[in-house]
Protein backbone atom coordinates (compact mmCIF):
# COMPACT_ATOMS: atom_id res chain seq x y z
CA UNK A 1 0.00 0.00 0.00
CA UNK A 2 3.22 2.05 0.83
CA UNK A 3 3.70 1.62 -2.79
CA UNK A 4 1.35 3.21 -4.46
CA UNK A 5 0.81 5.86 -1.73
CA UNK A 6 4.27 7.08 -3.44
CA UNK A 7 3.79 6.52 -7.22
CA UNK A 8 4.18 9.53 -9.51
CA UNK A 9 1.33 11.59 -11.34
CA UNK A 10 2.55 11.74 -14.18
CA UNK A 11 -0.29 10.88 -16.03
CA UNK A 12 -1.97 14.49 -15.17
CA UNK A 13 1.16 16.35 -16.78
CA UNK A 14 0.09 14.33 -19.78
CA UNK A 15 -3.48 14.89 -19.63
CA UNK A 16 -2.73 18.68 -19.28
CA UNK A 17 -0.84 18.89 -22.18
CA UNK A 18 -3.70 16.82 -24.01
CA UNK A 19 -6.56 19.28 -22.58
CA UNK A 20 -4.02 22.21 -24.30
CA UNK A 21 -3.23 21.37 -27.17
CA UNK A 22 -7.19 20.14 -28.05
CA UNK A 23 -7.77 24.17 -26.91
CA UNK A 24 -5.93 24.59 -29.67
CA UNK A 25 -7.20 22.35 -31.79
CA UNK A 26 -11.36 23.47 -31.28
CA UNK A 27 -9.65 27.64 -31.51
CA UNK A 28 -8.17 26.42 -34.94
CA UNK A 29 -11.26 25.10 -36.41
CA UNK A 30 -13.76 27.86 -35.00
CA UNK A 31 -11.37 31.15 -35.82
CA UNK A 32 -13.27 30.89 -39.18
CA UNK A 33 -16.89 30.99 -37.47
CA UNK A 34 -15.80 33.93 -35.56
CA UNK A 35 -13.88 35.87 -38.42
CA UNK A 36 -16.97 34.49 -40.86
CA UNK A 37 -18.76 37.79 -40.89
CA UNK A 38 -16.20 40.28 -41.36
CA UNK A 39 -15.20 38.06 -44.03
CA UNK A 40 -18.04 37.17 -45.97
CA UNK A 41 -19.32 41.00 -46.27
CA UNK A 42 -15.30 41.62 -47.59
CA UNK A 43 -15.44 39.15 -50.03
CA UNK A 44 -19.16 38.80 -51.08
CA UNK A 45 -19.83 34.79 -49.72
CA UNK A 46 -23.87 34.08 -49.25
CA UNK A 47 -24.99 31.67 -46.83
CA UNK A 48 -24.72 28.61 -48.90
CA UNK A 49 -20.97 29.56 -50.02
CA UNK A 50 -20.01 30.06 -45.96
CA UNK A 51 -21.76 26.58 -45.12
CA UNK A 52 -19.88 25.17 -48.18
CA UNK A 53 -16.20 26.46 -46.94
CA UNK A 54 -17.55 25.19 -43.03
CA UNK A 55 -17.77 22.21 -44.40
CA UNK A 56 -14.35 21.63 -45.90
CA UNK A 57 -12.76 20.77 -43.04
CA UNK A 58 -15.12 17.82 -42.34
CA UNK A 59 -14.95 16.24 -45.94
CA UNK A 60 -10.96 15.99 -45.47
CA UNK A 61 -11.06 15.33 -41.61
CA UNK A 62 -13.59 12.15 -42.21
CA UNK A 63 -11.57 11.33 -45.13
CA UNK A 64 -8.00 11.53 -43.32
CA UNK A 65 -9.49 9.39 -40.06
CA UNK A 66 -8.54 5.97 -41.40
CA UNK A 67 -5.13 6.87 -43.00
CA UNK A 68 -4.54 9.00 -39.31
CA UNK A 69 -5.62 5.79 -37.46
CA UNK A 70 -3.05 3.50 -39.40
CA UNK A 71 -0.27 6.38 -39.02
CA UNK A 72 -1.13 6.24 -34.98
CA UNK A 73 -0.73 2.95 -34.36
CA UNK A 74 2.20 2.40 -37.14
CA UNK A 75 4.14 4.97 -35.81
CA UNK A 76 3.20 5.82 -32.54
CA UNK A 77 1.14 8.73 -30.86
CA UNK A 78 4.09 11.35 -29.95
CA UNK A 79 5.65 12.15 -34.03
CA UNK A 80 2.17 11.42 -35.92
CA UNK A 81 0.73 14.26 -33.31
CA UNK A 82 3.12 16.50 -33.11
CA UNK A 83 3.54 16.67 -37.41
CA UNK A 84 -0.98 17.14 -37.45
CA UNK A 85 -0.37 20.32 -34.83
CA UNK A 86 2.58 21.83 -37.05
CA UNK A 87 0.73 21.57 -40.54
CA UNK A 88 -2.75 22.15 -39.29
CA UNK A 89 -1.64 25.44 -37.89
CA UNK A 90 0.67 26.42 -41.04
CA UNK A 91 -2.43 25.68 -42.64
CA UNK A 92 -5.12 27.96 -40.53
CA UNK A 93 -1.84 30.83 -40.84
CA UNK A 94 -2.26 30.44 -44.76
CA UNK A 95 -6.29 30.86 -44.52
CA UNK A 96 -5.45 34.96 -43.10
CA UNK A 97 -4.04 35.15 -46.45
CA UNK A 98 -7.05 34.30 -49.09
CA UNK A 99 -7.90 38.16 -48.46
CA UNK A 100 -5.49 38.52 -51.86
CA UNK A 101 -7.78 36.55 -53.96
CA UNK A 102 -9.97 37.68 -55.59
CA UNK A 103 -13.36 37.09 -57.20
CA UNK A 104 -15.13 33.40 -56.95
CA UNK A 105 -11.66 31.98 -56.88
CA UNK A 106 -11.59 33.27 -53.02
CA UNK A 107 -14.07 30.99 -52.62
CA UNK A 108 -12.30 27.64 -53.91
CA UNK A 109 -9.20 28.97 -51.52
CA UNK A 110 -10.99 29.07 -48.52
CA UNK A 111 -12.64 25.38 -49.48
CA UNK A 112 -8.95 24.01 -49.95
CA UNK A 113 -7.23 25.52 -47.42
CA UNK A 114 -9.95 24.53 -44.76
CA UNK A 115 -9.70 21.17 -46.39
CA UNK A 116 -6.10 20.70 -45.60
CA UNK A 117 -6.94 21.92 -41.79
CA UNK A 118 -9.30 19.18 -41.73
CA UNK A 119 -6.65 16.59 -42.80
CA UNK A 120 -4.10 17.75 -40.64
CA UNK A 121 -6.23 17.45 -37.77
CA UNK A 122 -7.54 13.65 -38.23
CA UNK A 123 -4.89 12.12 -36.12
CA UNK A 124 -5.27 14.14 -33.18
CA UNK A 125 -8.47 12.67 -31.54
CA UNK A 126 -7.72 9.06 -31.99
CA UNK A 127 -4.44 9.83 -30.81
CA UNK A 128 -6.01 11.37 -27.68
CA UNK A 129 -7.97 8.24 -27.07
CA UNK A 130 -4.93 6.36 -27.58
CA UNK A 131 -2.69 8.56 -24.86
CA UNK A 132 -5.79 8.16 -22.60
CA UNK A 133 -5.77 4.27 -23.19
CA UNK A 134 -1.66 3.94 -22.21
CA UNK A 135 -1.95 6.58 -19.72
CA UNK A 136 -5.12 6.12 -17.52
CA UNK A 137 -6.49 2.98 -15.60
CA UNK A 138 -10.58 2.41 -16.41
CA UNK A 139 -11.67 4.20 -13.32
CA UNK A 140 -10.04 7.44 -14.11
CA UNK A 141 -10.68 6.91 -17.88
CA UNK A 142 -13.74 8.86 -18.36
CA UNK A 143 -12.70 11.86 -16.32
CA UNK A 144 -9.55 12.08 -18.31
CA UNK A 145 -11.53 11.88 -21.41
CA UNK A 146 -14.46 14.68 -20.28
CA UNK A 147 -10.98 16.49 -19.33
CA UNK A 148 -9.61 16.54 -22.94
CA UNK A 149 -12.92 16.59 -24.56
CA UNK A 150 -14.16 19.55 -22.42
CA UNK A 151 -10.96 21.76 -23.81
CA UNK A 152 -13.48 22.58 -26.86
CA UNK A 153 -15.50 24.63 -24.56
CA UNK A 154 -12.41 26.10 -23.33
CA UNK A 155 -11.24 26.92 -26.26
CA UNK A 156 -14.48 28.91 -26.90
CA UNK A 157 -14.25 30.32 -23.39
CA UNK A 158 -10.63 31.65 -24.13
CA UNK A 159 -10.25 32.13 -27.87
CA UNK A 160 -13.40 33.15 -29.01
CA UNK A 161 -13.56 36.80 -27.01
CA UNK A 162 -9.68 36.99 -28.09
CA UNK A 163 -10.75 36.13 -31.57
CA UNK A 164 -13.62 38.62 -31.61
CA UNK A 165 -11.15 41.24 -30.24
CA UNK A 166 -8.68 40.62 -32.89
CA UNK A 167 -11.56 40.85 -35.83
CA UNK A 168 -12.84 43.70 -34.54
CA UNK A 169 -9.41 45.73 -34.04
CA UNK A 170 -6.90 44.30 -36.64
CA UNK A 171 -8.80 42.73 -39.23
CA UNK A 172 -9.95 39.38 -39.49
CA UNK A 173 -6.77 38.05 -41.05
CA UNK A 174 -4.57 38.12 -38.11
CA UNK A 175 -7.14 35.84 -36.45
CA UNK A 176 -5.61 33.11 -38.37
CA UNK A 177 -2.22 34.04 -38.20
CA UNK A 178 -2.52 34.78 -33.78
CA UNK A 179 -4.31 30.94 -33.87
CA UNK A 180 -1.40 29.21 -36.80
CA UNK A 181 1.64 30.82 -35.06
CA UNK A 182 0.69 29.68 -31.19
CA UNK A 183 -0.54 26.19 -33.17
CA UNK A 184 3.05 25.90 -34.38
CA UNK A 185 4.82 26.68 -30.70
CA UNK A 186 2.79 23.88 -28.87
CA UNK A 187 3.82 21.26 -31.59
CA UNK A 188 7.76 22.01 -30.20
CA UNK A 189 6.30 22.00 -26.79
CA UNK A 190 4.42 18.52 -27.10
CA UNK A 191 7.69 16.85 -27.83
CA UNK A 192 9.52 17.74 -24.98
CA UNK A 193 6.09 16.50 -23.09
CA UNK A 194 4.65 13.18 -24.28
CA UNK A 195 6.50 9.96 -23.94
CA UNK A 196 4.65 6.42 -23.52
CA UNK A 197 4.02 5.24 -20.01
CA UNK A 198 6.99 2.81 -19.88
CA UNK A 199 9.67 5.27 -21.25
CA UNK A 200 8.97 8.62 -19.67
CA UNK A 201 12.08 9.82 -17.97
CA UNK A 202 9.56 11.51 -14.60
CA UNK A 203 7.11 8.32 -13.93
CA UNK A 204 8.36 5.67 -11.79
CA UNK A 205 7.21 1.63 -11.36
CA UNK A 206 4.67 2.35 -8.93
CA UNK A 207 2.65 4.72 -11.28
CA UNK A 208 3.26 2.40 -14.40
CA UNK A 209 1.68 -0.95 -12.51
CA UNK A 210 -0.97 0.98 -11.07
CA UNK A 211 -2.33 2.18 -14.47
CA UNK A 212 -1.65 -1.71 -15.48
CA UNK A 213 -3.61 -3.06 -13.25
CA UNK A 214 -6.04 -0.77 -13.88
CA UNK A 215 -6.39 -1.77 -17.57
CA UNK A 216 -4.04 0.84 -19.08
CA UNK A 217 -2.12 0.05 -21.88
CA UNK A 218 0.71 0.90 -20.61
CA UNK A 219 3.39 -0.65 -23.79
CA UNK A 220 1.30 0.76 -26.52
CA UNK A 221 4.01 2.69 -28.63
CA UNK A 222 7.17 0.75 -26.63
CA UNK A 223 9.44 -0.76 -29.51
CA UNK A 224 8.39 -4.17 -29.67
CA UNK A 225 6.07 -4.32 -27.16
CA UNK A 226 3.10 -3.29 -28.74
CA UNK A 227 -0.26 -4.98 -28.90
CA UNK A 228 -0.64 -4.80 -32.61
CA UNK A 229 -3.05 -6.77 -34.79
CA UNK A 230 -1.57 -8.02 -37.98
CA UNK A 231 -4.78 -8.79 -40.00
CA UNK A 232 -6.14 -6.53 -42.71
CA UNK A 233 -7.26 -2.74 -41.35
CA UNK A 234 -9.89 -2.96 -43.94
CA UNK A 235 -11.15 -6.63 -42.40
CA UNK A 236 -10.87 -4.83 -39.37
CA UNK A 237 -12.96 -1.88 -40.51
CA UNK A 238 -15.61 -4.33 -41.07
CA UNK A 239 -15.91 -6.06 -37.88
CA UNK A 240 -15.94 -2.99 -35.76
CA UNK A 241 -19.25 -2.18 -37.98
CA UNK A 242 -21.02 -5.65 -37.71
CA UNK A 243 -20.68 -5.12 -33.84
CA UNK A 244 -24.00 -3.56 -32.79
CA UNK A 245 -22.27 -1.90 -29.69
CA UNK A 246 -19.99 -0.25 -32.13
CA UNK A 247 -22.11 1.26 -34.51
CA UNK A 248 -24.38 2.56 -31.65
CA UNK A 249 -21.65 4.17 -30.32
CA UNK A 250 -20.76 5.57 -33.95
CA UNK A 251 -24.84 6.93 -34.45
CA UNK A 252 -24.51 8.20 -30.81
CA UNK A 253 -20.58 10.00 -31.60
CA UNK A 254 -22.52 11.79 -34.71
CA UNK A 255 -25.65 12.90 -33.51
CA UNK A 256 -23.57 14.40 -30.53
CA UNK A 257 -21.57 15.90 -33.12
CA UNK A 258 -23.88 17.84 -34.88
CA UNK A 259 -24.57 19.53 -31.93
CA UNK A 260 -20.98 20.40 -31.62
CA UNK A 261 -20.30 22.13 -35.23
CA UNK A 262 -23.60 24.02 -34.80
CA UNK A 263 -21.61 25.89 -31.84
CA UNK A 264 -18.32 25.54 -33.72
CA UNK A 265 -19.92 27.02 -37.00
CA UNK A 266 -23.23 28.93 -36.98
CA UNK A 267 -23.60 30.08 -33.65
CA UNK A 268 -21.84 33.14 -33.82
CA UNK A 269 -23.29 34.12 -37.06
CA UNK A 270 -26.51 33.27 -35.67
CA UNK A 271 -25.48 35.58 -32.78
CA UNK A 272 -24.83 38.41 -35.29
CA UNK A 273 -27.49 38.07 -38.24
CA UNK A 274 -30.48 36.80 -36.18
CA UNK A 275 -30.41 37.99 -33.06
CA UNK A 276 -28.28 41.60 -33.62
CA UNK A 277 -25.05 41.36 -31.98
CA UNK A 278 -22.24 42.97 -32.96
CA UNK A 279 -18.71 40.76 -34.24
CA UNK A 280 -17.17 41.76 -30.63
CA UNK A 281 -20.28 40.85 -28.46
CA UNK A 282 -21.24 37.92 -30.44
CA UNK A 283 -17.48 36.57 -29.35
CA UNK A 284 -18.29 37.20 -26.14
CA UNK A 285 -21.57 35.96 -25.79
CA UNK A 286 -20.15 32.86 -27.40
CA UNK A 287 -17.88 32.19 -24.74
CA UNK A 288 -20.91 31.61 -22.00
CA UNK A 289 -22.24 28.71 -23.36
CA UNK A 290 -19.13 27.44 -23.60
CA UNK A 291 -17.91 27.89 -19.78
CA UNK A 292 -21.43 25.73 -18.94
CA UNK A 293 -20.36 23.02 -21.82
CA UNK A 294 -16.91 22.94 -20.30
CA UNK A 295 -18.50 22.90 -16.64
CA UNK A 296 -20.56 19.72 -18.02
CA UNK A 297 -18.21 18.07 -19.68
CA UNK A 298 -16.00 17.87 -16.44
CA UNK A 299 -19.09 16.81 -14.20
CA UNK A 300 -19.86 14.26 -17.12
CA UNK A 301 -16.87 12.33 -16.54
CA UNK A 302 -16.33 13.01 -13.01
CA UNK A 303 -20.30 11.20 -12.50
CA UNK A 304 -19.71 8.93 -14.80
CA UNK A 305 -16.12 7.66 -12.85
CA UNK A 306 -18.13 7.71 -9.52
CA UNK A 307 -20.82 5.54 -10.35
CA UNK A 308 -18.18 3.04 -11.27
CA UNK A 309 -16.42 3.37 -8.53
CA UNK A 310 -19.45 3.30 -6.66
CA UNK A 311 -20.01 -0.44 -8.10
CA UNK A 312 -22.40 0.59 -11.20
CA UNK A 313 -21.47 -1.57 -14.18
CA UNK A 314 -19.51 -0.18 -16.52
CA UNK A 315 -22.38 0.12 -19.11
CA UNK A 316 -24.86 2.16 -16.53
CA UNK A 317 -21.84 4.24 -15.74
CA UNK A 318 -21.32 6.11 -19.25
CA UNK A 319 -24.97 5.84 -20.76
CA UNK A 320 -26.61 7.65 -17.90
CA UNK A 321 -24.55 11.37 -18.57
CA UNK A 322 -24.83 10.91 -22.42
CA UNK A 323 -28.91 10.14 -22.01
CA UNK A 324 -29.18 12.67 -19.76
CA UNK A 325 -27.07 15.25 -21.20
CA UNK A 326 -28.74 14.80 -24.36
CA UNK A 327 -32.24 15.32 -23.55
CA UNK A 328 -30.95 18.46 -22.09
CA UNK A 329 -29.43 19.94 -24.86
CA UNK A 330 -32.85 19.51 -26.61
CA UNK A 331 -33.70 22.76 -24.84
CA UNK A 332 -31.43 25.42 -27.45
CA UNK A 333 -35.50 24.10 -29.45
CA UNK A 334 -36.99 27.26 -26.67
CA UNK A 335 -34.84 29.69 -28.42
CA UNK A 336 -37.68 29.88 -31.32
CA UNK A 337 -40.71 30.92 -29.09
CA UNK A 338 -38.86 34.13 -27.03
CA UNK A 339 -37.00 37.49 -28.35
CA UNK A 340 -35.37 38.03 -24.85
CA UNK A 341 -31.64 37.91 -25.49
CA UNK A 342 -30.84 37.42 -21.83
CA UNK A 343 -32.89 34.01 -22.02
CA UNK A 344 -31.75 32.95 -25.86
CA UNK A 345 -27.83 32.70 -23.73
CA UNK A 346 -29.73 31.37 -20.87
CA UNK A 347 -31.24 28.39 -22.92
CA UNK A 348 -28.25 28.01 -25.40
CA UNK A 349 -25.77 27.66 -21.91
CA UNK A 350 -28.24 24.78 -20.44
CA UNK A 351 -28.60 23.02 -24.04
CA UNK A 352 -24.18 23.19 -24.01
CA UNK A 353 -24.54 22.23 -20.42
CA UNK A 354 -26.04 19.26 -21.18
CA UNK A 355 -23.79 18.23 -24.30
CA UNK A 356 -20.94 18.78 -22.30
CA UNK A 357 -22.47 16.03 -19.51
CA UNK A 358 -23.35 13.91 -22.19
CA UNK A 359 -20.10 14.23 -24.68
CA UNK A 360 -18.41 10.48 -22.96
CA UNK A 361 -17.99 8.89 -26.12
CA UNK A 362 -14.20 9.42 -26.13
CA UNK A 363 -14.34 7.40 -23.15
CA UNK A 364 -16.49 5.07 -24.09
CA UNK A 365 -14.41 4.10 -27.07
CA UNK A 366 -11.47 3.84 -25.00
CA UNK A 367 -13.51 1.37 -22.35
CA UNK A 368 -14.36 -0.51 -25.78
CA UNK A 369 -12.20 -0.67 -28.52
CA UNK A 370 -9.96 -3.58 -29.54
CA UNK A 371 -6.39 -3.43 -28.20
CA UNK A 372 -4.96 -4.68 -30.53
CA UNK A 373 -6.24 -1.39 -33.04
CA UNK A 374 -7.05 1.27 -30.41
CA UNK A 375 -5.92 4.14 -32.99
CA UNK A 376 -8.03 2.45 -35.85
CA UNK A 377 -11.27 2.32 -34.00
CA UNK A 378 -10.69 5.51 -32.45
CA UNK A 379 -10.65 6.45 -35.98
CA UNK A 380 -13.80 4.58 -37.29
CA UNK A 381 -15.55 6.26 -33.89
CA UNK A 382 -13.68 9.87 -35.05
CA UNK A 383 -14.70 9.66 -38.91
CA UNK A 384 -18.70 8.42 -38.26
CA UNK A 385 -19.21 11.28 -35.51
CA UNK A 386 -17.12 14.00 -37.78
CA UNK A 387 -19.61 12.98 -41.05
CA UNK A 388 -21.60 15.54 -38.87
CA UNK A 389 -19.03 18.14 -39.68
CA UNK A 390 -20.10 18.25 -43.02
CA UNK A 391 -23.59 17.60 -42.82
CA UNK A 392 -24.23 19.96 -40.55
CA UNK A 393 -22.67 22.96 -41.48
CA UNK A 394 -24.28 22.67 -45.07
CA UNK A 395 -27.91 21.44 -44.12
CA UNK A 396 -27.97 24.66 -41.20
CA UNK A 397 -26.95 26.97 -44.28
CA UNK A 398 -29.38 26.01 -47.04
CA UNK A 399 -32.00 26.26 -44.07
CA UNK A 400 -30.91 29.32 -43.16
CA UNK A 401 -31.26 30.66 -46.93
CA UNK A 402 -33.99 28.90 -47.52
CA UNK A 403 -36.29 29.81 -44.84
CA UNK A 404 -34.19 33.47 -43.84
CA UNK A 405 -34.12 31.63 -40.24
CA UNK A 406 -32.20 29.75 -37.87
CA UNK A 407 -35.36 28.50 -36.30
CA UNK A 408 -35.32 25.09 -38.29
CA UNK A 409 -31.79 24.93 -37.49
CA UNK A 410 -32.21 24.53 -33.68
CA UNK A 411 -35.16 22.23 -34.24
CA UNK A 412 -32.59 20.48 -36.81
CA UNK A 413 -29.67 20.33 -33.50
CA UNK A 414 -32.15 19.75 -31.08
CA UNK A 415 -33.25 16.00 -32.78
CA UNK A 416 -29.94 15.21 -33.20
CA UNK A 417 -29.20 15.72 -29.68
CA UNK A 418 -33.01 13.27 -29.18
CA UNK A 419 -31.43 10.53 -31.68
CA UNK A 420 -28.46 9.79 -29.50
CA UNK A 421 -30.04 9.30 -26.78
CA UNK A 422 -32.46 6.68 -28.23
CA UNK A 423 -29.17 5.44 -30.03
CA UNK A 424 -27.62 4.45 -26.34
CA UNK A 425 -30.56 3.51 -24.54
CA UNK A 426 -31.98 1.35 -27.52
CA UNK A 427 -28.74 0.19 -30.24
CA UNK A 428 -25.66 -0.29 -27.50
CA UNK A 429 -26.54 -2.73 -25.33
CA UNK A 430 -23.90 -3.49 -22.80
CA UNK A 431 -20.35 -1.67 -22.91
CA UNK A 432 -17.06 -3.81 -22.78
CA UNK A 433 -14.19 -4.39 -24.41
CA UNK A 434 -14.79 -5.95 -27.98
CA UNK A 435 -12.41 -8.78 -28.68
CA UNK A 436 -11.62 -9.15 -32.29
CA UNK A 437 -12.19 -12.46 -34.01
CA UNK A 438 -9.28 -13.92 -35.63
């Protein structure tokens, strides 16, 4: 007991560094939502064209899962990761440029240059669930995932006020390049940080057995130690979707989504062109929603890792945030009936609230996926729940030109949020690890 009274924490540095650089991550794919209005009226882009150019970064970041899954477990977490945070913010740094094009060809820019954000960035969820895997034991797995996951509210919280204030002041061009040039310090940053379990230079044997026992894999990315499957990934592909558990999971991850790229997306501009707030306030305003996501996503995980250590099972442990969580974000739906701006935040901070409680999946695909391809099905999980990226973004546009309101658009969210709940309660069944057959 002496033992592990004195084992290190280094497990927390890591998860810190995780929880940053996902800021980071969520700041580089919003800086567009928040610079979208000063842009659009610069360069002439209607609502269709913006939803387009949102969407971008979903075809190439659904696209680049698989390939980013292989790369993960091929080459390990640490270099695939740090190379997605270099290019993804050269890539956001180039997007402050497109203000030198001109004409309809602005428009293809901004599509291809998004695109490439979107394929830089594949690698870096699965490659959190895979650092969460190696680093955490099962009891502490869900918190650590709420904590990562709940660093896209953050990221809101922080950036999007700082991003307003930088539109507003200085144009919206050095949005992108403040977002790419702090991208491109944390990638040097990341590899002085993250090591696996077994090799880092600050963790000693009484941490690394007690995330073993635990469940963590703690020899994920050692040289020649790893679990590795040697099968075909394609083969594998298709077991993870003729498991019902998994492709509940995969409804639940893009239903949950879609709620998620409405904030990322059209929120602010629904801020500014529905409900009359100016670039700077609609930044702001952002942000509060986001401080009661990131409030719920850490209670999320912290209920979830109670229950179980409270002697729930596993299964009753995660579903019972997500359902939760979900019906609650059903209530953004109230924004149609009332004009009161004061209780349109109010609503849209409960209906973030409740995403944030309900957002687990991260940690549910960690509790489930097969060992022996935790970066691939963290992929397969990443890719079905970021289809919603493009989806999303372009059905919320042509409603909003369509109908000249957002109020389909939150009735549009507020399903989604309804479907994955009924995708948990009624398609997963019971959680556990899946075991792949051979």
């Amino acid at each position: 007991m002496g033992k592990l009274l004195k084992k290190t924490n280094v497990r927390w540095t890591i998860l810190c560094m995780l929880f940053v650089v996902t800021s980071i991550n969520y700041a580089d794919r919003a800086v567009l939502a928040i610079a979208g209005p000063a842009l659009s009226k610069e360069v002439g882009l209607t609502p269709a064209e913006m939803g387009l150019i949102f969407s971008a970064f979903g075809w190439a970041y659904v696209v680049g899962q698989l390939p980013g899954g292989w790369l993960l477990d091929r080459f390990g977490s640490k270099l695939v990761y740090a190379l997605s945070i270099f290019f993804w913010s050269l890539f956001t740094i180039l997007q402050g440029l497109t203000g030198f094009v001109t004409g309809g060809a602005v428009v293809i820019v901004l599509f291809a240059l998004r695109f490439l954000v979107g394929l830089a960035e594949a690698p870096s969820f699965p490659g959190n669930s895979r650092i969460v895997a190696a680093w955490f034991p099962s009891h502490e797995r869900a918190t650590a995932s709420a904590i990562f996951n709940a660093a896209q509210y953050f990221a809101t919280v922080i950036f999007a006020p700082v991003m307003g204030y930088i539109t507003h002041y200085f144009g919206w061009h050095w949005a992108f390049g403040f977002m790419g040039g702090l991208g491109i310090v944390i990638a040097g940053i990341w590899l002085k940080v993250i090591y696996n379990p077994s090799e880092h230079p600050r963790i000693n044997q009484a941490e690394i057995d007690y995330i073993s026992s635990g469940g963590g894999l703690v020899n994920m990315d050692s040289p020649g130690k790893k679990d590795t499957a040697g099968g075909s990934q394609m083969g594998y592909v298709r077991q993870l979707f003729s498991n019902r558990m998994m492709v509940g999971i995969f409804i639940g991850q893009f239903c949950i989504n879609a709620i998620t790229y409405f904030f990322l997306t059209w929120f602010p501009v629904y801020l500014v062109q529905q409900r009359g707030m100016s670039i700077l306030n609609a930044g702001i305003v952002a942000s509060i929603p986001a401080i009661c996501g990131f409030a719920g996503g850490i209670l999320g995980g912290i209920i979830s890792d109670t229950m179980l250590k409270r002697g729930f099972t596993l299964t009753v442990a995660r579903k019972t945030p997500i359902v939760l969580g979900m019906l609650l974000s059903m209530t953004m739906i109230a924004c149609n009936y009332t004009d009161i701006q004061s209780v349109i935040i109010f609503l849209m901070a409960l209906a973030f609230f409740g995403k944030g409680i309900g957002a687990l999946g991260w940690a549910v695909i960690s509790d489930c996926a097969p060992k022996e391809i935790t970066g691939l099905a963290g992929a397969v999980f990443n890719m079905c729940g970021n289809i919603a990226s493009i989806t999303t973004p372009i059905v919320i546009g042509y409603i909003v030109q369509a109908s000249g309101s957002f109020n389909g658009a939150l009735v549009f969210v507020g399903a989604n949020a309804l479907v994955a709940a009924i995708s948990y309660l009624v398609v997963v069944g019971d959680i556990k690890r899946m075991v792949l057959r051979t």
